[in-house]
Protein backbone atom coordinates (compact mmCIF):
# COMPACT_ATOMS: atom_id res chain seq x y z
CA UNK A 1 159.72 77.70 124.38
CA UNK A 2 160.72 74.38 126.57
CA UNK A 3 163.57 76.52 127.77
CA UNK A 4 165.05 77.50 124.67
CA UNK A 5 166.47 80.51 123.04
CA UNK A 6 166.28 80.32 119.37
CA UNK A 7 168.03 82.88 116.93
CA UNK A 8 166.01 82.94 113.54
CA UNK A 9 167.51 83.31 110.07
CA UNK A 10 166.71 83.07 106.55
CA UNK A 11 168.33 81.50 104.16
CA UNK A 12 167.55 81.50 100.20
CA UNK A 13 167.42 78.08 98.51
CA UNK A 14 169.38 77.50 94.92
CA UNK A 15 165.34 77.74 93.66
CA UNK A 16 165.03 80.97 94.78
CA UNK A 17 162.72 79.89 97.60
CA UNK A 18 163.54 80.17 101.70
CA UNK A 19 163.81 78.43 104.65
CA UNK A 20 163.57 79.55 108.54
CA UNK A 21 166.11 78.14 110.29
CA UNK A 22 166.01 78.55 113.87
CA UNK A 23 169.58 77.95 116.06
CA UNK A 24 170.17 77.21 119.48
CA UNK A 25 173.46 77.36 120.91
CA UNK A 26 175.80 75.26 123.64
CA UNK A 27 177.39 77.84 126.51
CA UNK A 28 180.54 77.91 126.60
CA UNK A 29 183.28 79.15 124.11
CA UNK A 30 185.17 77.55 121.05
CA UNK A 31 184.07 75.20 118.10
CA UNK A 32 181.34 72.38 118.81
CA UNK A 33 179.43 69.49 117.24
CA UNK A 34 176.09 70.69 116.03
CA UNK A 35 173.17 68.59 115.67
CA UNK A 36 170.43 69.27 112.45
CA UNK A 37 166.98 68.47 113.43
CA UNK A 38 164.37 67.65 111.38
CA UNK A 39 160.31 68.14 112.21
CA UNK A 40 157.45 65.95 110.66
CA UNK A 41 154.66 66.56 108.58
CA UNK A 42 153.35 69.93 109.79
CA UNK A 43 155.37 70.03 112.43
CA UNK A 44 157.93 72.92 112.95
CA UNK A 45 160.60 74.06 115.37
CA UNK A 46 158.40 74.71 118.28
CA UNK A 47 156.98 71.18 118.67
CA UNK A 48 157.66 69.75 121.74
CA UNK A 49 159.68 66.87 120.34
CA UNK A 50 162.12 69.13 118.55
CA UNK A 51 162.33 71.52 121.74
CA UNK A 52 163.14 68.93 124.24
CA UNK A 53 165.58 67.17 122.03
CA UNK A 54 166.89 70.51 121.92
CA UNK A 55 167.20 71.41 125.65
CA UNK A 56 168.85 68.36 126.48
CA UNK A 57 171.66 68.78 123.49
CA UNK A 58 172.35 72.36 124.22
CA UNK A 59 173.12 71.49 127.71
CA UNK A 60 175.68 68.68 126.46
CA UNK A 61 177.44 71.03 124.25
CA UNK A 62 176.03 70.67 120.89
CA UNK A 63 174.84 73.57 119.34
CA UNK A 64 171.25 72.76 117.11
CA UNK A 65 170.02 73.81 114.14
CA UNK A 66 166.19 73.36 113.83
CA UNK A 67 164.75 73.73 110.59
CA UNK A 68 161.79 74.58 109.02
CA UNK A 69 160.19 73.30 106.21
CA UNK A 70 158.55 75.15 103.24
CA UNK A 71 155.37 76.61 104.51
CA UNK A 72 155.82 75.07 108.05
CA UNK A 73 158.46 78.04 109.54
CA UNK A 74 155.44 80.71 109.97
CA UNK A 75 154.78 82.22 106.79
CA UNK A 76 153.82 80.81 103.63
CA UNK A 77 156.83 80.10 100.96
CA UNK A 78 157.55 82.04 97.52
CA UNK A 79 157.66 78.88 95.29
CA UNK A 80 154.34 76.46 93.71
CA UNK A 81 156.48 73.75 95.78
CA UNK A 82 155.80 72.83 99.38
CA UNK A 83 157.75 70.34 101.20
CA UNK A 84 157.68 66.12 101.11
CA UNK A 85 158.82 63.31 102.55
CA UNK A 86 161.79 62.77 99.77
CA UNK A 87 162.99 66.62 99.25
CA UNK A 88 166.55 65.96 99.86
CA UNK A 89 167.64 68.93 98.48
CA UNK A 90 166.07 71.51 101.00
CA UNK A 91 167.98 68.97 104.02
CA UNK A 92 171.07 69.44 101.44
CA UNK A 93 171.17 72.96 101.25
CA UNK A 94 170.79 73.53 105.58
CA UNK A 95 173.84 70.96 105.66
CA UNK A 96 175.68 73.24 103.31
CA UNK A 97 174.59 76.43 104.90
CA UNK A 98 175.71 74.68 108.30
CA UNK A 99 179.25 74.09 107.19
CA UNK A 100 179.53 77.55 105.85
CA UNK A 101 179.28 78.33 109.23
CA UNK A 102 182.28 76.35 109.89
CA UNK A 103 180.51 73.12 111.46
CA UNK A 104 182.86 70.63 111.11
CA UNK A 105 180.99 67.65 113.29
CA UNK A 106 177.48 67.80 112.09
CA UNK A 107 174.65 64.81 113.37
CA UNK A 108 171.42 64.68 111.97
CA UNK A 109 168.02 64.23 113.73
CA UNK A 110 165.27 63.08 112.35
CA UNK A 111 161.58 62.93 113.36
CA UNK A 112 158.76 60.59 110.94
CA UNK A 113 158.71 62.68 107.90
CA UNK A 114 161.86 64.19 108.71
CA UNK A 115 163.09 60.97 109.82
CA UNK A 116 162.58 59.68 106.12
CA UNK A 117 164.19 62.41 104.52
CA UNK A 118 167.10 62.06 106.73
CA UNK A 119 167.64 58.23 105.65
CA UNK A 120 166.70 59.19 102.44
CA UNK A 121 169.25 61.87 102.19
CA UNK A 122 171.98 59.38 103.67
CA UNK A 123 171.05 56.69 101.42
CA UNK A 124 171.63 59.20 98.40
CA UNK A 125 174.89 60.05 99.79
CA UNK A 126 176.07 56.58 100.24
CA UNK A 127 179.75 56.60 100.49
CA UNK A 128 180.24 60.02 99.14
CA UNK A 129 178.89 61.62 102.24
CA UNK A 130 180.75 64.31 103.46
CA UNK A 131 182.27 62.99 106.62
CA UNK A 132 181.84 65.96 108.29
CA UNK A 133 178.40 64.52 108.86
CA UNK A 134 178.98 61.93 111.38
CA UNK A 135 176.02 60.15 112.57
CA UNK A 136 171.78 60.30 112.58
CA UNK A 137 169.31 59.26 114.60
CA UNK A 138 165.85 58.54 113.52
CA UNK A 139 162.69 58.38 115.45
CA UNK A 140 159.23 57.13 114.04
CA UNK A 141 159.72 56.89 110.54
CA UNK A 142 157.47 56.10 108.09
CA UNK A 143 160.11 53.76 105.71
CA UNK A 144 156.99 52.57 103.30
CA UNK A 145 155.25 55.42 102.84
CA UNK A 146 152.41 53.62 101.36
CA UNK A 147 151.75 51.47 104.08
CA UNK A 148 151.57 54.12 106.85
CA UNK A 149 149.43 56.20 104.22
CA UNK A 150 147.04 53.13 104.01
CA UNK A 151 146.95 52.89 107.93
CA UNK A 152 146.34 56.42 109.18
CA UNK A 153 143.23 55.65 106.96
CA UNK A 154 142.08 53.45 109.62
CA UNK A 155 139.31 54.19 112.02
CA UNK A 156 141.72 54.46 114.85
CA UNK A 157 144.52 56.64 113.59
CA UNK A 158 141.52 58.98 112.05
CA UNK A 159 142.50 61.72 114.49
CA UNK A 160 146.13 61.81 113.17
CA UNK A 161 144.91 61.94 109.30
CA UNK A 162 142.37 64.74 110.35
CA UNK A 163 144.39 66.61 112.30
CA UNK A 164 147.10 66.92 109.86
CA UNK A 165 144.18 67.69 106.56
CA UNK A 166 143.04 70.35 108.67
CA UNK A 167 146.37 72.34 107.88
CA UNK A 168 147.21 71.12 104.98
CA UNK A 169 143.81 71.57 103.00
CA UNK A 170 144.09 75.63 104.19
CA UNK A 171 147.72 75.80 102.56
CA UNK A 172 146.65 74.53 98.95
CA UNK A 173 144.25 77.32 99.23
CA UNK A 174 146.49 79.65 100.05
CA UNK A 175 148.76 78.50 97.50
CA UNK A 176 146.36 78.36 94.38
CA UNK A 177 145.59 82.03 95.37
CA UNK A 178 149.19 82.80 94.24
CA UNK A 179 149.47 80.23 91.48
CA UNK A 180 146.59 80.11 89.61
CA UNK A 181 147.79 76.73 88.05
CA UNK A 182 147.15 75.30 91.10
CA UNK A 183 143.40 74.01 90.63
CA UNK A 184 140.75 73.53 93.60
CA UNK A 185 138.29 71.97 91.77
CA UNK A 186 139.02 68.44 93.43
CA UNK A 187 139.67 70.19 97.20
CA UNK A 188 136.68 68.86 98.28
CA UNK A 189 137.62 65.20 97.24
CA UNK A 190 140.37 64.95 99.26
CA UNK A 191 138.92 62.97 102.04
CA UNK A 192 142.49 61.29 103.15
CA UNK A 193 146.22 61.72 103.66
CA UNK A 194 146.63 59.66 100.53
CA UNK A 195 143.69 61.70 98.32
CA UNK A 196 145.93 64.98 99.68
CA UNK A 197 148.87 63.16 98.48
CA UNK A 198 147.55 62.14 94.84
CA UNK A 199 145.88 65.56 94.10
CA UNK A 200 148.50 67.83 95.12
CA UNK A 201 151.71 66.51 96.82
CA UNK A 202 152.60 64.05 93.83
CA UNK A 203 151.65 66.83 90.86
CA UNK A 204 153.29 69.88 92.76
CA UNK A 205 156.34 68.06 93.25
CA UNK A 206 156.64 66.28 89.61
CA UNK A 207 155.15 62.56 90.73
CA UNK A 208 152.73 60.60 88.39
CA UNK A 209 149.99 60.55 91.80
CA UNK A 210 150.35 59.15 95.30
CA UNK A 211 151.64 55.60 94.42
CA UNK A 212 154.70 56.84 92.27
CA UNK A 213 155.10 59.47 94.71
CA UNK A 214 155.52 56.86 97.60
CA UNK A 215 157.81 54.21 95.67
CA UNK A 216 159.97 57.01 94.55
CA UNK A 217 160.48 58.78 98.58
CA UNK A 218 160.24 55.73 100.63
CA UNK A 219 163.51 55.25 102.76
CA UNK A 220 163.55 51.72 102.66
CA UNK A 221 164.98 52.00 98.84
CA UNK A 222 167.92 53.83 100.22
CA UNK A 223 169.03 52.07 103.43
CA UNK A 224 171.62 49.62 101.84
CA UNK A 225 173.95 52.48 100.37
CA UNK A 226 174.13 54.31 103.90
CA UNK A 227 177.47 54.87 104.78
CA UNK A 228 177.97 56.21 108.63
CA UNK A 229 176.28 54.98 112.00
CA UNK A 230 172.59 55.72 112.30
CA UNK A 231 170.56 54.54 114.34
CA UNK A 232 166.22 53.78 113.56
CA UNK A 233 164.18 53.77 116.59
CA UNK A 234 160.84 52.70 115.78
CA UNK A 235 157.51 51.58 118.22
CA UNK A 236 155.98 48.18 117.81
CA UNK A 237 152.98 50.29 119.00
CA UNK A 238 152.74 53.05 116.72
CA UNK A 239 149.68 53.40 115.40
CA UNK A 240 150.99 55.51 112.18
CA UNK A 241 153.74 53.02 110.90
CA UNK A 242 152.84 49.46 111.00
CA UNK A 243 156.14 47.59 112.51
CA UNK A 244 156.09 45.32 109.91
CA UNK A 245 156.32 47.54 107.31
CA UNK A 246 159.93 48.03 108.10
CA UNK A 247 162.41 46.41 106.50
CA UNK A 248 163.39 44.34 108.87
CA UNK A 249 165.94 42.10 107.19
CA UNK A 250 168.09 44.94 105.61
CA UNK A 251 168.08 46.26 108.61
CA UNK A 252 169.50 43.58 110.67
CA UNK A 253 172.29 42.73 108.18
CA UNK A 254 173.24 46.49 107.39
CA UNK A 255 176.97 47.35 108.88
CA UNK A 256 175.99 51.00 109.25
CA UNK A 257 172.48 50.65 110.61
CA UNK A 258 171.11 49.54 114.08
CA UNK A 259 167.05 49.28 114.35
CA UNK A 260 165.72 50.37 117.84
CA UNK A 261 162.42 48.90 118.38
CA UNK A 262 160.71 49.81 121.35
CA UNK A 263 157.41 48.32 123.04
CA UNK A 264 156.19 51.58 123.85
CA UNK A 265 156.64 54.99 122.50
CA UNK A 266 153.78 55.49 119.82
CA UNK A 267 154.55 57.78 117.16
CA UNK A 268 156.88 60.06 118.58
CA UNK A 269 155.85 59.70 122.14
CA UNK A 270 158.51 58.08 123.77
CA UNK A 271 158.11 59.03 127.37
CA UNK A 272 160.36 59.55 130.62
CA UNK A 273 160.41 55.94 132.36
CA UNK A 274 160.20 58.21 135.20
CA UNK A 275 157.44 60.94 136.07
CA UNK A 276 160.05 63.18 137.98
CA UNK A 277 162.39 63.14 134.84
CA UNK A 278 162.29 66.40 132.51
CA UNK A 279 163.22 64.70 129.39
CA UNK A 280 161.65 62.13 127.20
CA UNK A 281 163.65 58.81 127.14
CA UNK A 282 164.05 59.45 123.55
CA UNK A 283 165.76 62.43 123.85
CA UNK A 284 168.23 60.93 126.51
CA UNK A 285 168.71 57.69 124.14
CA UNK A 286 169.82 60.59 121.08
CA UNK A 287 172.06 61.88 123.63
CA UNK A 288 173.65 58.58 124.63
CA UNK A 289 174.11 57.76 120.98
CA UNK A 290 175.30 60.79 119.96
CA UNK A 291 177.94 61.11 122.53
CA UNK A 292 179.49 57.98 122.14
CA UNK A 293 180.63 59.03 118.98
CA UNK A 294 182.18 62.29 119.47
């Protein structure tokens, strides 16, 4: 696994739910920073852009704690609830099991989804953070989720929206086999990532459909109250999250915040500059940022 070891464990959520957490540690003896990462949608701990990120931390001394999602660790959760792009509270309760553990330098990673949750999460914070947390770094996120919604609709990003239905769909199925409340009888209708969204993200999850669902989780409602250096990096070439659906303004006047925005990179594809280099320049500009602050 990209050169990994990772130690699984479960932990219960206040809702009686779990989440797979999977840990990799730094060598060498005696407390260390530890760095939080957080997939995207469908994603887990095994994609390449969480292992990598994870490789190259380990080997700087930060021990990493990649979590899983509800549904999204390898078996299905206990609860009607799945995961979205605004559930704060499962990000709160790894950063609580984390300092349990006696973390007292905790970063946070973030990756499109779980890039949104992480500013989210920050912005809800604001200046009562715990400053144990010190710093995040977001890659690829989708800060108006309506927007990015509307363009993986297009005929270009198709592959994206179908590639991500075609595991999604299969859960709600799943699901309503447990929870009977759980209807099918508009499965077939859901066509999109925004039709997925309206019939069963916004209702499982206590949103009046897609459109309240996305005002009410989109990160770029919570970026002014953010309280400790974090850092956005963000293609002008992704096909997922239109650039100028960012807001661009707030971020450019925000003491806390810095905006990265690449040329290149796609959705979470930043690339080594170099063939002959193992690790994606992302993952070498996380480490960069993350060290200067330790």
């Amino acid at each position: 696994m990209g050169g990994i070891k990772y130690f699984r464990e479960k932990i219960v959520t206040p809702d009686d739910d779990f989440l797979n957490l999977d840990w990799s540690y730094a060598a060498g003896e005696g407390p260390k920073p530890l760095v939080i990462l957080s997939h995207g949608l469908e994603g887990n701990s095994t994609r390449q852009y969480i292992t990598g990120m994870v490789k190259l931390l380990n080997k700087h001394g930060f021990d990493c704690l990649a979590w899983n999602f509800r549904s999204c660790g390898g078996e299905m959760n206990k609860t009607a609830r799945f995961y979205h792009s605004g559930a704060t509270e499962d990000l709160d309760a790894v950063i609580r099991y984390a300092f349990g553990k006696g973390y007292a330098d905790v970063r946070l990673v973030g990756f499109s989804l779980g890039g949104n949750l992480t500013l989210k999460y920050l912005g809800e914070s604001g200046v009562t953070i715990d400053r144990r947390i010190q710093s995040a770094i977001v890659f690829s996120v989708p800060m108006d989720l309506k927007a990015c919604s509307l363009a993986i609709i297009e005929p270009r990003n198709q592959v994206y929206m179908h590639r991500f239905l075609k595991s999604l769909k299969p859960k709600v199925v799943e699901k309503a086999d447990a929870f009977p409340h759980i209807s099918l009888k508009d499965h077939r209708l859901v066509k999109t990532l925004y039709d997925f969204d309206h019939i069963y993200t916004a209702p499982l999850h206590g949103f009046d459909g897609a459109d309240h669902y996305y005002a009410q989780c989109s990160s770029m409602h919570f970026i002014e109250p953010i309280a400790i250096p974090t850092m956005i990096v963000n293609a002008k070439n992704d096909p997922i999250v239109p650039f100028d659906s960012l807001p661009i303004g707030i971020l450019r006047a925000h003491p806390e915040v810095s905006l990265l925005a690449t040329n290149d990179g796609g959705h979470c594809g930043f690339r080594p500059a170099r063939m002959t280099d193992e690790f994606y320049w992302s993952e070498r500009r996380a480490l960069e940022f993350l060290t200067t602050l330790r």
